[in-house]
Protein backbone atom coordinates (compact mmCIF):
# COMPACT_ATOMS: atom_id res chain seq x y z
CA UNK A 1 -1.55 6.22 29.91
CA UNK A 2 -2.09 7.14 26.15
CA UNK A 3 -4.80 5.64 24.12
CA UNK A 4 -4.21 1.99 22.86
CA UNK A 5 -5.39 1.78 19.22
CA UNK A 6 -6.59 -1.56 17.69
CA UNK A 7 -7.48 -2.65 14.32
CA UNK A 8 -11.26 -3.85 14.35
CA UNK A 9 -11.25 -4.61 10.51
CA UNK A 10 -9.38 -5.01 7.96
CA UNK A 11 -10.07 -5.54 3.81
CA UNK A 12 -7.89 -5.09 0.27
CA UNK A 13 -8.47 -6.06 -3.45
CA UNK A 14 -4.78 -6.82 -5.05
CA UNK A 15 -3.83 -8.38 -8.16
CA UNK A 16 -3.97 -11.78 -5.97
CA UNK A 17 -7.32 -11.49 -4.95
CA UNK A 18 -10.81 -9.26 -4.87
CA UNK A 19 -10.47 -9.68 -0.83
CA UNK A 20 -8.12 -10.38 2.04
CA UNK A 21 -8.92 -14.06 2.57
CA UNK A 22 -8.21 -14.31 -1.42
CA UNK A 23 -5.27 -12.76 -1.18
CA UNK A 24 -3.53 -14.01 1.46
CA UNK A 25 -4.28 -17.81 1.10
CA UNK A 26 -2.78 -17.00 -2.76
CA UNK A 27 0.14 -15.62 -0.82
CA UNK A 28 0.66 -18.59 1.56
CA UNK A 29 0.71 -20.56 -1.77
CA UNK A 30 3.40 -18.58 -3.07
CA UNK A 31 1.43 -17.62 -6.21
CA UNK A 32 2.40 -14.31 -8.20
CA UNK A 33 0.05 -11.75 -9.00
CA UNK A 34 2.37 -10.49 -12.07
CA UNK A 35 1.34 -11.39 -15.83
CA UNK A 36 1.56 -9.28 -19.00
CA UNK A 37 0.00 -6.35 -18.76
CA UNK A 38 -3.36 -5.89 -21.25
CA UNK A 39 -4.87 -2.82 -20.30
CA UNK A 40 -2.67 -0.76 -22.54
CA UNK A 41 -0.09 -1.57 -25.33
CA UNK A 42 3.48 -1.62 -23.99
CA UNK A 43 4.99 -2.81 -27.62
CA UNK A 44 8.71 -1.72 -27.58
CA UNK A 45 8.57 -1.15 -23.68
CA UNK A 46 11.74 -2.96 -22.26
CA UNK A 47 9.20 -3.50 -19.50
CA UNK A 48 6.08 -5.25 -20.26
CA UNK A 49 4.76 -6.84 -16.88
CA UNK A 50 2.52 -5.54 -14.57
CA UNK A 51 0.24 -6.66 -11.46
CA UNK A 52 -3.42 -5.54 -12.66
CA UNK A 53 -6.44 -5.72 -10.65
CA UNK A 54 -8.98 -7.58 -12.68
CA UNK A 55 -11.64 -5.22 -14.12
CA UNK A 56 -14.66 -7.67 -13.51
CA UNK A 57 -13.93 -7.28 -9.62
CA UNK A 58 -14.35 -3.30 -10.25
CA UNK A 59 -17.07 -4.00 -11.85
CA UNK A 60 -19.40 -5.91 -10.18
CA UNK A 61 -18.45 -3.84 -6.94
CA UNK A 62 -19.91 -0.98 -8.81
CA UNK A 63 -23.65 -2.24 -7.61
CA UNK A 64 -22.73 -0.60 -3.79
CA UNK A 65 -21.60 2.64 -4.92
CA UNK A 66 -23.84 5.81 -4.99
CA UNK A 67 -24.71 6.79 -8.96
CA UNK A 68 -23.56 10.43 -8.16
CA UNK A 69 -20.25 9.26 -6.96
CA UNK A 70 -19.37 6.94 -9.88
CA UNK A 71 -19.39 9.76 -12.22
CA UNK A 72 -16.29 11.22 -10.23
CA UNK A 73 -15.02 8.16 -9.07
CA UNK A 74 -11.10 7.26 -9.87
CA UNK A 75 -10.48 3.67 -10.77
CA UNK A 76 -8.32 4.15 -7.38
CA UNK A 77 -11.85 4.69 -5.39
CA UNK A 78 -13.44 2.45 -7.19
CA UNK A 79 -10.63 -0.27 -5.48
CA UNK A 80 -10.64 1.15 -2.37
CA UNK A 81 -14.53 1.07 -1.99
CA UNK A 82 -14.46 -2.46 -2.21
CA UNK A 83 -11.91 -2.52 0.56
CA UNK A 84 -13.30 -0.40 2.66
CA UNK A 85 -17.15 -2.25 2.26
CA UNK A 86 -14.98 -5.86 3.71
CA UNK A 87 -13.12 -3.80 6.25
CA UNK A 88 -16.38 -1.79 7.79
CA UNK A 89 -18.69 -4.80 7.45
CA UNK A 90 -16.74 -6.80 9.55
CA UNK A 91 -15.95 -4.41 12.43
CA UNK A 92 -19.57 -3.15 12.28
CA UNK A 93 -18.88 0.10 11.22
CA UNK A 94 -22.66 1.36 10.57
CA UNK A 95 -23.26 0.44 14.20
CA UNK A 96 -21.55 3.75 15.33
CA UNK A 97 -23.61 6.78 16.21
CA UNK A 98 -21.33 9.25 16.71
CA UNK A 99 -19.89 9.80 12.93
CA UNK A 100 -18.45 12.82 13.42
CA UNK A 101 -15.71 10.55 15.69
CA UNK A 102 -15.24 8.44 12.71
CA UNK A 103 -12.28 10.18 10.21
CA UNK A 104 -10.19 8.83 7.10
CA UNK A 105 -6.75 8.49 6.51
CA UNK A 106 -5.75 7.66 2.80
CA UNK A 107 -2.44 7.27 1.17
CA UNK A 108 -2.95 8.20 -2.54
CA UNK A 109 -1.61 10.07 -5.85
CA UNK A 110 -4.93 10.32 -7.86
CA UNK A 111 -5.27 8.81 -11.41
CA UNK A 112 -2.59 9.43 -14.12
CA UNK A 113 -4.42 11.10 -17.10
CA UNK A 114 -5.26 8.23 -19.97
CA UNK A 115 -3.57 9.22 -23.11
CA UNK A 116 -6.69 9.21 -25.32
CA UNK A 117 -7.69 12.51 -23.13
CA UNK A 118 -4.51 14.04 -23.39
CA UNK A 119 -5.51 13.17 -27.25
CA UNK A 120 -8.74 14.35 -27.40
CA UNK A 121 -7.49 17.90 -25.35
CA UNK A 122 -4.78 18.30 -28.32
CA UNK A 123 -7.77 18.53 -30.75
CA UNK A 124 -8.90 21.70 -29.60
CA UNK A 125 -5.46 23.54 -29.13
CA UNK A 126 -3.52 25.42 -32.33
CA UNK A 127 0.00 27.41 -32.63
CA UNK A 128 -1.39 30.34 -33.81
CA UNK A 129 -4.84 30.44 -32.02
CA UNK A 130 -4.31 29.15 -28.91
CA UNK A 131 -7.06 26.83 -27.19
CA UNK A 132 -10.47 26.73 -28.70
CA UNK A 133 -12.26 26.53 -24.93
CA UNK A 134 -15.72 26.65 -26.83
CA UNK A 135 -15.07 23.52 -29.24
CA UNK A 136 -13.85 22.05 -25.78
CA UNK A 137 -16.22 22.42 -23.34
CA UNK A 138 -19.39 21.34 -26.43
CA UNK A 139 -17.96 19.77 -29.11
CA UNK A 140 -16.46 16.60 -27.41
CA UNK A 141 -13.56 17.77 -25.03
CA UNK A 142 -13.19 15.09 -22.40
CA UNK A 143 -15.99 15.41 -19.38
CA UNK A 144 -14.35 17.96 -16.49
CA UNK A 145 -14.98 15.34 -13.88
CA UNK A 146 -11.92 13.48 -15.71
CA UNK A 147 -9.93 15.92 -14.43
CA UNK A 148 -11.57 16.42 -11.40
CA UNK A 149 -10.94 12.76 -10.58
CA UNK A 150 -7.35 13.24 -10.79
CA UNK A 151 -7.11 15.23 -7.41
CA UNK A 152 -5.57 13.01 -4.66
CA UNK A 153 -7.80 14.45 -2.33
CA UNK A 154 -10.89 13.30 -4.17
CA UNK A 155 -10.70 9.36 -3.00
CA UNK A 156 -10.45 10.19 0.40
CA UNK A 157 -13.80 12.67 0.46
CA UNK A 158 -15.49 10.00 -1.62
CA UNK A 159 -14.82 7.42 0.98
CA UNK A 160 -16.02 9.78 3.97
CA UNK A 161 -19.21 10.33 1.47
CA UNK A 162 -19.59 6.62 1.00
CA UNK A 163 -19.17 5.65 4.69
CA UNK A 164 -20.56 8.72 6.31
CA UNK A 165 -17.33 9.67 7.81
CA UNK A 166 -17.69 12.74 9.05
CA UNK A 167 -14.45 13.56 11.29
CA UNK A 168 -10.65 14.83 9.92
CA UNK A 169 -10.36 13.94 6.30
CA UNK A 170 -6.77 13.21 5.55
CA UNK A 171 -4.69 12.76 2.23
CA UNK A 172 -1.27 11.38 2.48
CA UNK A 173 0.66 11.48 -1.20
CA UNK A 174 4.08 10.31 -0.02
CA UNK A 175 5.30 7.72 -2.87
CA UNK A 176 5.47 4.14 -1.27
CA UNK A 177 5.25 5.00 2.20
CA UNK A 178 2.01 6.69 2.01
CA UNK A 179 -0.25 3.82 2.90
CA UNK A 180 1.85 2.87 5.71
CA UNK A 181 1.74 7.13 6.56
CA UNK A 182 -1.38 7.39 6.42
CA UNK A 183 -1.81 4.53 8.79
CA UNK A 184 0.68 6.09 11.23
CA UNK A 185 -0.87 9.47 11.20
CA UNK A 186 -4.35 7.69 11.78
CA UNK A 187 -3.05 6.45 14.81
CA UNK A 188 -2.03 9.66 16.26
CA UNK A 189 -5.43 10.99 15.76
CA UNK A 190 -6.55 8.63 17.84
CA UNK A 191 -4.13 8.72 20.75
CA UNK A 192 -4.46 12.37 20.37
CA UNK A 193 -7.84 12.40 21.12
CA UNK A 194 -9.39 13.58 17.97
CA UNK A 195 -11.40 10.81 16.78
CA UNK A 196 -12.14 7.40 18.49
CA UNK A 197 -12.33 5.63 14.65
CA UNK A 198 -10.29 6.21 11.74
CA UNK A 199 -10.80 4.57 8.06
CA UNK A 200 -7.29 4.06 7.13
CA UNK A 201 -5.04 2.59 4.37
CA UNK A 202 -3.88 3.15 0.59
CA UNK A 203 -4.91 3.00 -3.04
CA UNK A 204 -2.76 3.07 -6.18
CA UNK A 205 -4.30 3.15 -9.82
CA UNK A 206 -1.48 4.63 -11.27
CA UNK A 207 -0.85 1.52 -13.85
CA UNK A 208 -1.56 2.71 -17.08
CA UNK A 209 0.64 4.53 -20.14
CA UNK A 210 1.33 7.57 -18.47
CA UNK A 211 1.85 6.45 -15.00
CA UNK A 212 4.02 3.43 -16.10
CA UNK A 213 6.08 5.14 -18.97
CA UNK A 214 8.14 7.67 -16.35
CA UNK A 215 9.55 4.56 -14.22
CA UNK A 216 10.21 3.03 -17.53
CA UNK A 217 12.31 5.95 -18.10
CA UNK A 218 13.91 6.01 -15.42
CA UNK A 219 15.43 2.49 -15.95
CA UNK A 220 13.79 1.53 -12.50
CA UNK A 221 11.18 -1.37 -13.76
CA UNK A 222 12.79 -4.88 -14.56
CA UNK A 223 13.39 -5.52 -17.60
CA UNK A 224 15.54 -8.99 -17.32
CA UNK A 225 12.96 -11.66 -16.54
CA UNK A 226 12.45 -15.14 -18.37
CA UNK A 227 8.58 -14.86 -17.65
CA UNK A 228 6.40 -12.49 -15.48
CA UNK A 229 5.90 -14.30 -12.06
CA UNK A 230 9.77 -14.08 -12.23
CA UNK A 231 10.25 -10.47 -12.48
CA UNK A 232 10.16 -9.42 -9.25
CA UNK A 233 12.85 -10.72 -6.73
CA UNK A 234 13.64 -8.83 -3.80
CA UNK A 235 17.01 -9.62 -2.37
CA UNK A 236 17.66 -11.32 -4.49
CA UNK A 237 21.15 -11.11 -6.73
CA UNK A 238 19.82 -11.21 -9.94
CA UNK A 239 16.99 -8.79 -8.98
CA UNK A 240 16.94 -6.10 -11.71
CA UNK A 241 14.00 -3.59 -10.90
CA UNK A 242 10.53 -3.50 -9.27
CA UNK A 243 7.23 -4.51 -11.22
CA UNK A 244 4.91 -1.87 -10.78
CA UNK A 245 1.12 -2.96 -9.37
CA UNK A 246 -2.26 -1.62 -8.32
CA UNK A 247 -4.89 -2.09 -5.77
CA UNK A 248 -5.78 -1.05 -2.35
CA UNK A 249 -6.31 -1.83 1.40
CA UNK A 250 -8.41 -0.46 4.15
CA UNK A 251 -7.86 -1.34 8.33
CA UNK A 252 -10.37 0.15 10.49
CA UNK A 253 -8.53 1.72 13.32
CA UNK A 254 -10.16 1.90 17.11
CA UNK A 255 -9.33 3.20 20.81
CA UNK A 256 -8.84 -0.14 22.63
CA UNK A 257 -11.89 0.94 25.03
CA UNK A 258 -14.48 2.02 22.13
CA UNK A 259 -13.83 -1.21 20.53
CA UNK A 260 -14.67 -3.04 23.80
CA UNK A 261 -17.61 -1.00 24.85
CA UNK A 262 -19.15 -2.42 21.33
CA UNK A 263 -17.93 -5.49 20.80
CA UNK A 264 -15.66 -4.88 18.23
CA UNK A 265 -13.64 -7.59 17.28
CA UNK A 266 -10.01 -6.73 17.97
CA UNK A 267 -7.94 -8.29 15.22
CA UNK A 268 -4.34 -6.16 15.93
CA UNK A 269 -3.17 -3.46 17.67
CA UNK A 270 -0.57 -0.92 16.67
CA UNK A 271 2.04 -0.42 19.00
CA UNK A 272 4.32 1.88 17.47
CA UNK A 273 4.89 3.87 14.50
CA UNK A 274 7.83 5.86 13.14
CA UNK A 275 8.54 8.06 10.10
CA UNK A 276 11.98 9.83 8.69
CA UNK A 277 13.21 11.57 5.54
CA UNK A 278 16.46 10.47 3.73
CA UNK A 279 17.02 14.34 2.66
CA UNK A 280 19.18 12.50 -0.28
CA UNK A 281 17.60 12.43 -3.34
CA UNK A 282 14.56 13.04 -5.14
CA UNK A 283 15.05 9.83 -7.31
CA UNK A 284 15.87 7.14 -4.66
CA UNK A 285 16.93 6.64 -1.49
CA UNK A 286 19.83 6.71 0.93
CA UNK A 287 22.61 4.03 -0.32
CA UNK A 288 23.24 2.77 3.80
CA UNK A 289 19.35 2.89 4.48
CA UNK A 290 19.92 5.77 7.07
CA UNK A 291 16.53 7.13 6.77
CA UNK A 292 15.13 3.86 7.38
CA UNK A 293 17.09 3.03 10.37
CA UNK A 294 15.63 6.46 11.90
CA UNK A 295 12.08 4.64 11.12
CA UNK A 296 12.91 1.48 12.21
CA UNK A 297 14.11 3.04 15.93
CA UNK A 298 11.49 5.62 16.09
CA UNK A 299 8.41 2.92 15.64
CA UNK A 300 10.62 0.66 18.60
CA UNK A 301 10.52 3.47 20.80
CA UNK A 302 7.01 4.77 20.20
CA UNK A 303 5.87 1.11 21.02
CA UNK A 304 8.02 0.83 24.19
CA UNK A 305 9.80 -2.06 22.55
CA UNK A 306 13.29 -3.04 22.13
CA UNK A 307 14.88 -4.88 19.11
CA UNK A 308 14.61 -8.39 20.80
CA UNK A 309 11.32 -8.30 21.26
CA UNK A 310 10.26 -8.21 16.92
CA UNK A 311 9.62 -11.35 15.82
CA UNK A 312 9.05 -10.85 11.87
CA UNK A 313 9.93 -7.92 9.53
CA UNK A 314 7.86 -7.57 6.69
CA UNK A 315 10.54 -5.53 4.48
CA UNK A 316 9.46 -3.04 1.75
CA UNK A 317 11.48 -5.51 -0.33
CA UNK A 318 11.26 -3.61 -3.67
CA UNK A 319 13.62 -5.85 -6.09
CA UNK A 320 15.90 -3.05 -6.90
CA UNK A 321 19.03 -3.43 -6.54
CA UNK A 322 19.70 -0.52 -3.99
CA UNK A 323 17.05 -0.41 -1.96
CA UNK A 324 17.09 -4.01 -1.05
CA UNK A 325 20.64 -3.80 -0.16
CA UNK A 326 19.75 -0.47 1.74
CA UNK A 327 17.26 -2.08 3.76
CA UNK A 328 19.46 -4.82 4.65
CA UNK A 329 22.13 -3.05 5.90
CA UNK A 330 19.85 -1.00 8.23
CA UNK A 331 18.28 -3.81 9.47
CA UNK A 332 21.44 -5.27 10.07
CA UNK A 333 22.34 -2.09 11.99
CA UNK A 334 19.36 -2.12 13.95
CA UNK A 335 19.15 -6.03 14.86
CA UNK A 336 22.65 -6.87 14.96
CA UNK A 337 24.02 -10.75 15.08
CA UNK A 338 20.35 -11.39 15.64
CA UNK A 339 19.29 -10.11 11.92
CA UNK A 340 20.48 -13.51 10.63
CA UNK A 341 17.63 -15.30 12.38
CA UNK A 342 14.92 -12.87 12.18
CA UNK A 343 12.40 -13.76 9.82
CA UNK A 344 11.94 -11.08 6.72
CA UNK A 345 9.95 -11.31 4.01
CA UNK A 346 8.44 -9.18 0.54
CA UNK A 347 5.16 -9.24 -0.10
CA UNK A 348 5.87 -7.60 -3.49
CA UNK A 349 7.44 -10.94 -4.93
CA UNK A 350 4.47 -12.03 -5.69
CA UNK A 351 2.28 -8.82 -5.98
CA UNK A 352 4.72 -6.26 -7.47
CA UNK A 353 4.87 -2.78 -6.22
CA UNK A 354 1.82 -0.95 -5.48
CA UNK A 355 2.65 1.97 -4.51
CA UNK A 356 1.28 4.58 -2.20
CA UNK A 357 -1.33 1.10 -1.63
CA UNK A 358 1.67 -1.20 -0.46
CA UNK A 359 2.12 0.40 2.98
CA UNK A 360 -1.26 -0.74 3.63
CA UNK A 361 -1.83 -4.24 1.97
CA UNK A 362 1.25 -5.41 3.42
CA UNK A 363 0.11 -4.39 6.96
CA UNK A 364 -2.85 -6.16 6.90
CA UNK A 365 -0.59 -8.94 5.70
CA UNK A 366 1.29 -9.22 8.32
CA UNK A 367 -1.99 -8.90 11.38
CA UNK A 368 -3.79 -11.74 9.16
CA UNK A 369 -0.42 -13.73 9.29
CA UNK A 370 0.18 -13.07 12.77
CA UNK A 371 -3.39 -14.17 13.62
CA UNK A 372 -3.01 -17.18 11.75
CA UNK A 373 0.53 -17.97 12.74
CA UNK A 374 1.78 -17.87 9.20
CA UNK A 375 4.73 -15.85 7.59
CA UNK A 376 4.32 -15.30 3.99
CA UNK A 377 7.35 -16.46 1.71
CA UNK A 378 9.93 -14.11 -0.79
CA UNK A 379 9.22 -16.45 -4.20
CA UNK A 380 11.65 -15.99 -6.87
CA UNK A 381 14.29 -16.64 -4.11
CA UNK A 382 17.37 -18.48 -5.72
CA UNK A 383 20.21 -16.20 -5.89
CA UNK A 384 21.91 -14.92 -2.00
CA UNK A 385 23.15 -11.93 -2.10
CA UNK A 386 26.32 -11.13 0.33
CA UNK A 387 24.91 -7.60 1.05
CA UNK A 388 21.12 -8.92 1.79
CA UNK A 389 22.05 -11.87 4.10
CA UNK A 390 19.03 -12.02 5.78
CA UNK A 391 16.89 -15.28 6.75
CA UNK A 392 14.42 -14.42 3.77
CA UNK A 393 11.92 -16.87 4.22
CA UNK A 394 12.59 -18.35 0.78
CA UNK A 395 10.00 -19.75 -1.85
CA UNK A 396 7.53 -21.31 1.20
CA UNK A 397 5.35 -19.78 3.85
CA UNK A 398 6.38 -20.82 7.30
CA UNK A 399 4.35 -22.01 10.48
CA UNK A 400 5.86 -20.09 13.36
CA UNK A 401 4.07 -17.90 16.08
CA UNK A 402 4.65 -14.33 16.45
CA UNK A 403 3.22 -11.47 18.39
CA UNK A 404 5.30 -8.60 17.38
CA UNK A 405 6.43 -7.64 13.71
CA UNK A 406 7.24 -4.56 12.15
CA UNK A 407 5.91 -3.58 8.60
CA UNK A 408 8.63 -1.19 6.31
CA UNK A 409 7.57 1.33 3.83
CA UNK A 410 10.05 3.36 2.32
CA UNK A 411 9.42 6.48 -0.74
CA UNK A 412 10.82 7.04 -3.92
CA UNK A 413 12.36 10.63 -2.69
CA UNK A 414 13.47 9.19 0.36
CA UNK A 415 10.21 9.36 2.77
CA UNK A 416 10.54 6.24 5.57
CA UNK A 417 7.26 4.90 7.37
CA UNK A 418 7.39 1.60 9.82
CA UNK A 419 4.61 0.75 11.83
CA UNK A 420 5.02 -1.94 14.89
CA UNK A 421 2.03 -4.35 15.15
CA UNK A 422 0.72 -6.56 18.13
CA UNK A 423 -1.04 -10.14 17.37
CA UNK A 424 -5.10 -9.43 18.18
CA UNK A 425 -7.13 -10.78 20.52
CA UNK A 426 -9.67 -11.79 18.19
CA UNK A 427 -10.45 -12.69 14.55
CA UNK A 428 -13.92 -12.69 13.25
């Protein structure tokens, strides 16, 4: 009998919302989270839409975090602070004694540098000379904790710091299935015996010029969209690229029997989890989805389940054109004749793509939705396309009840994370 692991709480700040009741009743209404982006100039960008986490959220979360670790702290920790505070206050986190049996588990790149440091570092650098390291470190360089904020690693030890987590520390930097890693990985900690709690999720502040301009390059952004709440479409046939996002969400994870013991409330469990590599590409992913049928069967047969038994997919659902018809065909492959009246859904239609966070926000998603008996909707829905013939749960959320679902997260280079989820007991 291996350990059961539940989720006892559960949080996120997207561009929908500063929490998870915020965001998901926006969801149920079908709202978009995408608008114009104004926290840089994108002028002669053939992508110019973004979903941004409001600053004034950040801001007046800043009141709860410790003065020495805002001068370090990422815009990316800064989000997932917030999370974190909704997701421990309501499964009582402080209550535990034992915080060396409490660990984290964060999917996360770090923080892009802003271009007006890369600027101000180019001041003190000449042909002939080389770098002026005096003139930098006194006479205005940018402060080193800039750069020291960049380190993926850092938002995950300033959680631990922040929440007095003092078990394994964990950084999972795996594109857009890191959340949804991160998660997975948690969970094996747990069944393995190492911890009996793990803080667990995803953060992505990667939405400024220099994080934005390399996907712009790439031609994978849309850049065909008559206004931005349009932009992104997944499976859809005039879908033309994904709309890059930001923001973060935190689940607490908990052996079954700790949870109890407390009086925990136990608001999911996770049944199953599986991960795969493509070994394609380092650009995008396998054109049949192969990769993510390995995930798809490995998280089934971790949670003792069989294909018949899934009752909702939330699908990565990017809004490119080849990983939506990826995904489709390995779901197909996976579900057979019975794909056509599965549920699936994409979260991302209406928050864009967040990244190493989505994993994450879209689990917690899917357990509030499952608790609730709701499945969220795919807006911008208008267009079928032959090679995504799902039952896409167009335009409007749906009343139906459902135990089991499985949550997709699949990388940029081909890394594939799906984690099977089980309807809670309890939600409070």
């Amino acid at each position: 009998m291996r350990r059961r692991v539940v989720v006892t709480g559960y949080g996120m700040i997207t561009p929908l919302g500063r929490s998870t009741e915020e965001s998901f009743d926006n969801c149920t209404r079908g709202r978009s989270g995408i608008d114009y982006i104004s926290s840089f100039d994108v002028t002669g960008l053939p992508c110019q839409v973004g979903g941004e986490v409001r600053d004034e959220w950040l801001n007046a979360g800043e009141a709860h975090l410790d003065a020495r670790i805002l001068k370090y702290s990422s815009r990316g920790l800064r989000m997932i602070a917030l999370a974190a505070r909704e997701a421990a206050s309501q499964a009582n986190l402080d209550a535990i004694s034992q915080r060396e049996r409490i660990g984290v588990s964060l999917g996360t790149f770090g923080e892009p540098p802003a271009l007006e440091d890369v600027a101000c570092l180019h001041r003190f650098y000449d042909s002939r000379c080389g770098w002026d390291l005096e003139g930098l470190m006194l006479q205005g360089g940018p402060p080193s904790f800039h750069f020291f904020r960049r380190k993926p690693d850092v938002t995950s030890s300033g959680l631990a710091r922040l929440f007095d987590c003092r078990g394994v520390n964990y950084t999972t930097a795996s594109t857009c299935a890191a959340g949804a890693q991160a998660i997975g990985e948690a969970v094996g900690l747990i069944r393995a015996g190492k911890c009996d709690v793990m803080v667990a999720g995803g953060c992505e502040a990667t939405l400024n010029f220099t994080g934005f301009i390399g996907f712009v390059l790439l031609k994978a952004l849309a850049e065909r969209y008559t206004m931005p709440r349009s932009a992104s479409r997944p499976f859809d046939r005039k879908r033309n690229g994904f709309v890059m996002s930001e923001g973060a969400a935190v689940v607490i994870l908990e052996e079954l029997g700790h949870a109890q013991r407390r009086g925990a409330p136990v608001l999911g469990e996770i049944l199953g989890y599986g991960a795969s590599s493509d070994a394609y590409r380092i650009t995008d992913s396998h054109p049949q989805g192969e990769g993510t049928e390995i995930a798809i069967r490995a998280a089934l047969a971790d949670a003792c389940l069989q294909p018949e038994d899934v009752e909702y997919i939330n699908a990565h659902g990017t809004s490119t054109v080849k990983n939506d018809s990826a995904e489709s065909a390995a779901i197909k492959r996976v579900f057979g004749e019975r794909s056509k009246d599965l549920p699936v859904s994409s979260n991302k239609s209406m928050l864009g793509h967040s990244i190493a966070a989505s994993g994450a926000i879209e689990l917690v998603l899917t357990l509030v939705g499952m608790n609730r008996s709701i499945i969220l909707p795919t807006i911008n829905y208008e267009f079928p396309d032959p090679k995504c013939d799902l039952w896409l749960v167009p335009n409007e959320a749906i009343h139906s009840e459902h135990r089991i679902a499985l949550s997709n997260s699949f990388g940029f280079g081909g890394q594939n994370a799906c984690l099977c989820v089980g309807k809670g007991e309890s939600e409070g």
